[in-house]
Protein backbone atom coordinates (compact mmCIF):
# COMPACT_ATOMS: atom_id res chain seq x y z
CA UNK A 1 41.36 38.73 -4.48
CA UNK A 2 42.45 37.80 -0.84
CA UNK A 3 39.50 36.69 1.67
CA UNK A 4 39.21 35.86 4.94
CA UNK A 5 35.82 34.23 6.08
CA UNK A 6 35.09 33.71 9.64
CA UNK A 7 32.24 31.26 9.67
CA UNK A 8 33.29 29.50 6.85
CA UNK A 9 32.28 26.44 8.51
CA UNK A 10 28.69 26.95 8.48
CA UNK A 11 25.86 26.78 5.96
CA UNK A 12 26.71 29.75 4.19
CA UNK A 13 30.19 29.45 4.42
CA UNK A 14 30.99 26.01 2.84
CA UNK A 15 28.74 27.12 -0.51
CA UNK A 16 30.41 30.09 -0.53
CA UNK A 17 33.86 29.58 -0.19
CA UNK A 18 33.47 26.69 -3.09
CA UNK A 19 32.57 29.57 -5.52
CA UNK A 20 35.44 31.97 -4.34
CA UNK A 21 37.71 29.36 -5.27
CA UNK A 22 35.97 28.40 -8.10
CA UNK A 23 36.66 32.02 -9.07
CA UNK A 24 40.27 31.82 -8.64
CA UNK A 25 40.15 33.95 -5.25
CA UNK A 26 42.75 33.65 -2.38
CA UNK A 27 40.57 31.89 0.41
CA UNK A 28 41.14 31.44 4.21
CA UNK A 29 38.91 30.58 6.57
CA UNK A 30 38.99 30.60 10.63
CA UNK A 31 37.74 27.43 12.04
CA UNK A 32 38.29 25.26 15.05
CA UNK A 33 39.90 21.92 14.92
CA UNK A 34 37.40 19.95 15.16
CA UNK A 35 35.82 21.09 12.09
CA UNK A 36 38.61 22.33 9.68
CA UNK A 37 37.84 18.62 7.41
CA UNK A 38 34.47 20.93 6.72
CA UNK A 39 36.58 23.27 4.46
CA UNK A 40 36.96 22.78 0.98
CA UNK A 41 40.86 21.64 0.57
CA UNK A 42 42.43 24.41 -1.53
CA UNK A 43 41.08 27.00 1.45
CA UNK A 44 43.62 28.02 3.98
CA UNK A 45 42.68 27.41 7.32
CA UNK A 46 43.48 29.45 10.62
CA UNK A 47 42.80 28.54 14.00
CA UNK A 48 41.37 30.37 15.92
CA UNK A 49 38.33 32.09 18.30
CA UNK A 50 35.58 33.81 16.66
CA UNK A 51 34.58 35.72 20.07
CA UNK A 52 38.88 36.79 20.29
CA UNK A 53 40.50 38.38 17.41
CA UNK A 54 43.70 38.02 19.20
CA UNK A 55 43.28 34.79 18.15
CA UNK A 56 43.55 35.40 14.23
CA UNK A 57 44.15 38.70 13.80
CA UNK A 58 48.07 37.81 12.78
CA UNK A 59 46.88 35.23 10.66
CA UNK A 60 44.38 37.14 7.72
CA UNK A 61 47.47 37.54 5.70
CA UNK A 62 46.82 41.11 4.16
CA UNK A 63 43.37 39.60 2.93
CA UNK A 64 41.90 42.61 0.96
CA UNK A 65 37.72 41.48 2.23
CA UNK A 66 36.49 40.25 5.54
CA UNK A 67 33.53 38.42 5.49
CA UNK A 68 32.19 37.68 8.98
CA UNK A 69 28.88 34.55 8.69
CA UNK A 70 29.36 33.68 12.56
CA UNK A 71 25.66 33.56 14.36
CA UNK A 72 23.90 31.25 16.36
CA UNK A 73 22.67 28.15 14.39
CA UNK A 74 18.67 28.04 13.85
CA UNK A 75 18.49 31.53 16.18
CA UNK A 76 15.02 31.33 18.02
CA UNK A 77 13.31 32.95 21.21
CA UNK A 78 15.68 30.91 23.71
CA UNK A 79 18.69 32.27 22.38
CA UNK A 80 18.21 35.81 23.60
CA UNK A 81 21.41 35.60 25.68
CA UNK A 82 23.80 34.22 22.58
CA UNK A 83 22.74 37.23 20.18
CA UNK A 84 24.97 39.13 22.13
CA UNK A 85 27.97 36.58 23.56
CA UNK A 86 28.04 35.35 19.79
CA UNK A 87 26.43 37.66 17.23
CA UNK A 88 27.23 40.39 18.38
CA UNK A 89 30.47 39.38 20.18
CA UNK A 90 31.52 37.97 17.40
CA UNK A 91 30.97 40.69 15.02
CA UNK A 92 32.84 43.30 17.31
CA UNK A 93 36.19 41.05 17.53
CA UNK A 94 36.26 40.16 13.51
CA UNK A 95 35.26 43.96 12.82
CA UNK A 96 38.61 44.63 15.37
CA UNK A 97 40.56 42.11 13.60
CA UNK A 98 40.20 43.57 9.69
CA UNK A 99 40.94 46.61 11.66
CA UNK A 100 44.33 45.78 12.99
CA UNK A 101 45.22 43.84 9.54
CA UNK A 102 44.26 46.79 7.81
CA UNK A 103 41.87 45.12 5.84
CA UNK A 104 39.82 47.08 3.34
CA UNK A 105 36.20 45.92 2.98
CA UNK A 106 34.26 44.14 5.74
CA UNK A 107 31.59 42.04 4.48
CA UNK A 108 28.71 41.19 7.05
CA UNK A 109 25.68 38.74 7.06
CA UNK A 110 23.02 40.82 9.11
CA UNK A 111 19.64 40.01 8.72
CA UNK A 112 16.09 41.97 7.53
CA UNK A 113 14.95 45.15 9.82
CA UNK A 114 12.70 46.18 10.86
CA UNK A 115 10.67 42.48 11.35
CA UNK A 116 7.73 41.76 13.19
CA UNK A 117 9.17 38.82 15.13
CA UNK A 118 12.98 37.90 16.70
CA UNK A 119 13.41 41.31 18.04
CA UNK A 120 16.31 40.90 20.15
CA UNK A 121 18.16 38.86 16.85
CA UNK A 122 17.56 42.06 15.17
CA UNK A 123 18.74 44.32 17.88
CA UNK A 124 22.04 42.38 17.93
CA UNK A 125 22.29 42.62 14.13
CA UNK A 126 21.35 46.22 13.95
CA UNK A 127 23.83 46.93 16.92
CA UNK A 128 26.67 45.41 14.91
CA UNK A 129 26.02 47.16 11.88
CA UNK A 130 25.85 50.46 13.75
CA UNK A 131 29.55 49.89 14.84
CA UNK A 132 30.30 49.25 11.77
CA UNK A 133 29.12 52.11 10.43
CA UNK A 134 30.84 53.72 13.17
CA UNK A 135 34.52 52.54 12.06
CA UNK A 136 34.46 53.96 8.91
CA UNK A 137 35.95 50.62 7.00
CA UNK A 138 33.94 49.99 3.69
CA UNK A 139 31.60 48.00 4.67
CA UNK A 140 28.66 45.26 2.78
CA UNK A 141 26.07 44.48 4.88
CA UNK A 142 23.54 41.78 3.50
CA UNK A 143 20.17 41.57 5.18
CA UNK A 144 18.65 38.11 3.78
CA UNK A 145 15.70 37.10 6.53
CA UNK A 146 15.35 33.43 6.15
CA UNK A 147 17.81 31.54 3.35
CA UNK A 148 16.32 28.09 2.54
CA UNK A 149 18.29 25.12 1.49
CA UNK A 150 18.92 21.69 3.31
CA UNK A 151 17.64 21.42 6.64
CA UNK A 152 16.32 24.68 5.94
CA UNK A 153 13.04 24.29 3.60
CA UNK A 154 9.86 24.79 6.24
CA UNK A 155 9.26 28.36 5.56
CA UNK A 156 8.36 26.90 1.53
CA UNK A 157 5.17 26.75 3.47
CA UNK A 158 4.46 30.30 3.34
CA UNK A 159 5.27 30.82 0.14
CA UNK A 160 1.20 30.90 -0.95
CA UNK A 161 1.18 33.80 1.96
CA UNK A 162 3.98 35.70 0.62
CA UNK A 163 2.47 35.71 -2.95
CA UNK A 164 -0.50 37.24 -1.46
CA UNK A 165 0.99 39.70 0.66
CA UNK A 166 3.26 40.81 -2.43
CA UNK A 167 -0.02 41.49 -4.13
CA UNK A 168 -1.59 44.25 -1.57
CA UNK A 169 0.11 47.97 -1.92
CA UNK A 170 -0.67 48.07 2.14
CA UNK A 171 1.73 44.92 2.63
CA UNK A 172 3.64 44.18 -0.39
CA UNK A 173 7.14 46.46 1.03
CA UNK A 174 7.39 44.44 4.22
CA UNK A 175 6.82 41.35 2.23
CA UNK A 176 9.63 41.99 -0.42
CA UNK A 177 11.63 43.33 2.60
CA UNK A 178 11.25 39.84 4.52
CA UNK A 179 11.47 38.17 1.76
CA UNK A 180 12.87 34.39 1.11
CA UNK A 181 16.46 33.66 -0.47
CA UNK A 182 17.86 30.68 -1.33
CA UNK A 183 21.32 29.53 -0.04
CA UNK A 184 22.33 30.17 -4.21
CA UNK A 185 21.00 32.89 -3.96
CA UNK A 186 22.26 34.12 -1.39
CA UNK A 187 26.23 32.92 -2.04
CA UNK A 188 26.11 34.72 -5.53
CA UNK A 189 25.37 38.01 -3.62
CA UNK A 190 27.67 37.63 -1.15
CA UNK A 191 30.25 36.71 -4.27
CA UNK A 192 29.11 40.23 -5.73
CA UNK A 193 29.40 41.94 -2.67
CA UNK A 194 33.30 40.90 -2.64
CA UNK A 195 34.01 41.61 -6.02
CA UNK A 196 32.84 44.75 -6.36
CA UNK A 197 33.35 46.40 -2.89
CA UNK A 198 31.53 50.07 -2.37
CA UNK A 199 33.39 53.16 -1.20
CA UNK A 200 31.28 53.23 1.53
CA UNK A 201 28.46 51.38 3.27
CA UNK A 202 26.18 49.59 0.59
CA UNK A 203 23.24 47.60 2.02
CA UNK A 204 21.62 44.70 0.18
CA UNK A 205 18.47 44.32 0.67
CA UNK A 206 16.18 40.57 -0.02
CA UNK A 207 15.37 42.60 -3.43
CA UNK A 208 18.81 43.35 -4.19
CA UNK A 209 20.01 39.90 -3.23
CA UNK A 210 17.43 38.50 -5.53
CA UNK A 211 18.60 40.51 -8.07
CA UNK A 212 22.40 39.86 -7.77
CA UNK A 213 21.16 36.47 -9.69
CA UNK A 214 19.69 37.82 -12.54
């Protein structure tokens, strides 16, 4: 297959992009200059603007998937503003570009809803995926709510809590639902999601992410 990742730069992006190729997938990847040495070497790389599709929209090459990882690094309560100038912004112009390249499945990292905390990351999320929903392109939207790996391993904390919570039938739905992935994990469902794209709009769940490993 042919994919074009925007945020391939990133955390997620690097570890997946290494297993599409690994695969024997068609890879490119939008990036700025300044960090196109981040990509694996056999990717293609396109420069570009994540918030403009105009920028890359000529350049995804008949790419048969979109997948769109662009958010705000380490997203906490100061960032209220950049859920919208970046999540969401970002999500609307990638969502325009597969549009306008005709591309066929749009891939897109949202993140677990409802949730008791980050309320206006969610809202930005669950504003994205309702235009997506609203464009009628096949869509894959993954909603992981924390994905540990390096630099990412203090919520291993809770882990004790999460067992418990698991446990109780009055808690153990929001606790599956917000759930902990790994950044394996979490690359071998986005892989799935790509390879087997839905006629419609499939949602993956922190169960069904979990699963796509077993």
């Amino acid at each position: 297959m042919h994919v074009f990742v925007t945020g391939g730069t990133g955390y997620i992006g690097r570890h997946l992009i290494a297993k599409l190729i690994a695969r024997g997938h068609r890879v490119a990847a939008l990036t700025r200059p300044t960090s196109a040495s981040k990509l694996v070497p056999s990717c293609r790389v396109v420069f570009g603007d994540a918030l403009d599709a105009t920028s890359y929209m000529q350049q995804i090459g008949g790419a048969d998937t979109l997948v769109h990882l662009v958010g705000v690094a380490h997203p906490g309560p100061g960032k209220v503003e950049q859920f919208q100038t970046i999540d969401f912004a970002s999500a609307r112009a990638a969502l325009t570009a597969a549009g306008e390249s005709a591309v066929q499945h749009f891939v897109y990292l949202s993140v677990a809803q409802p949730a008791p905390v980050m309320h206006a990351y969610v809202a930005a999320r669950a504003k994205a995926e309702a235009m997506i929903r609203a464009s009628g392109i096949a869509a894959s939207i993954l909603r992981p709510w924390y994905v540990l790996g390096p630099g990412h391993r203090w919520p291993l904390l809770l882990l004790p809590a999460y067992a418990l919570c698991e446990r109780l039938p009055g808690t153990r739905e929001a606790a599956q639902r917000l759930g902990l992935v790994n950044l394996e994990q979490m690359a071998i469902a986005l892989l799935r999601s790509i390879e087997h794209p839905p006629p419609g709009v499939r949602v993956w769940e922190v169960p069904e992410i979990r699963a796509a490993n077993g």
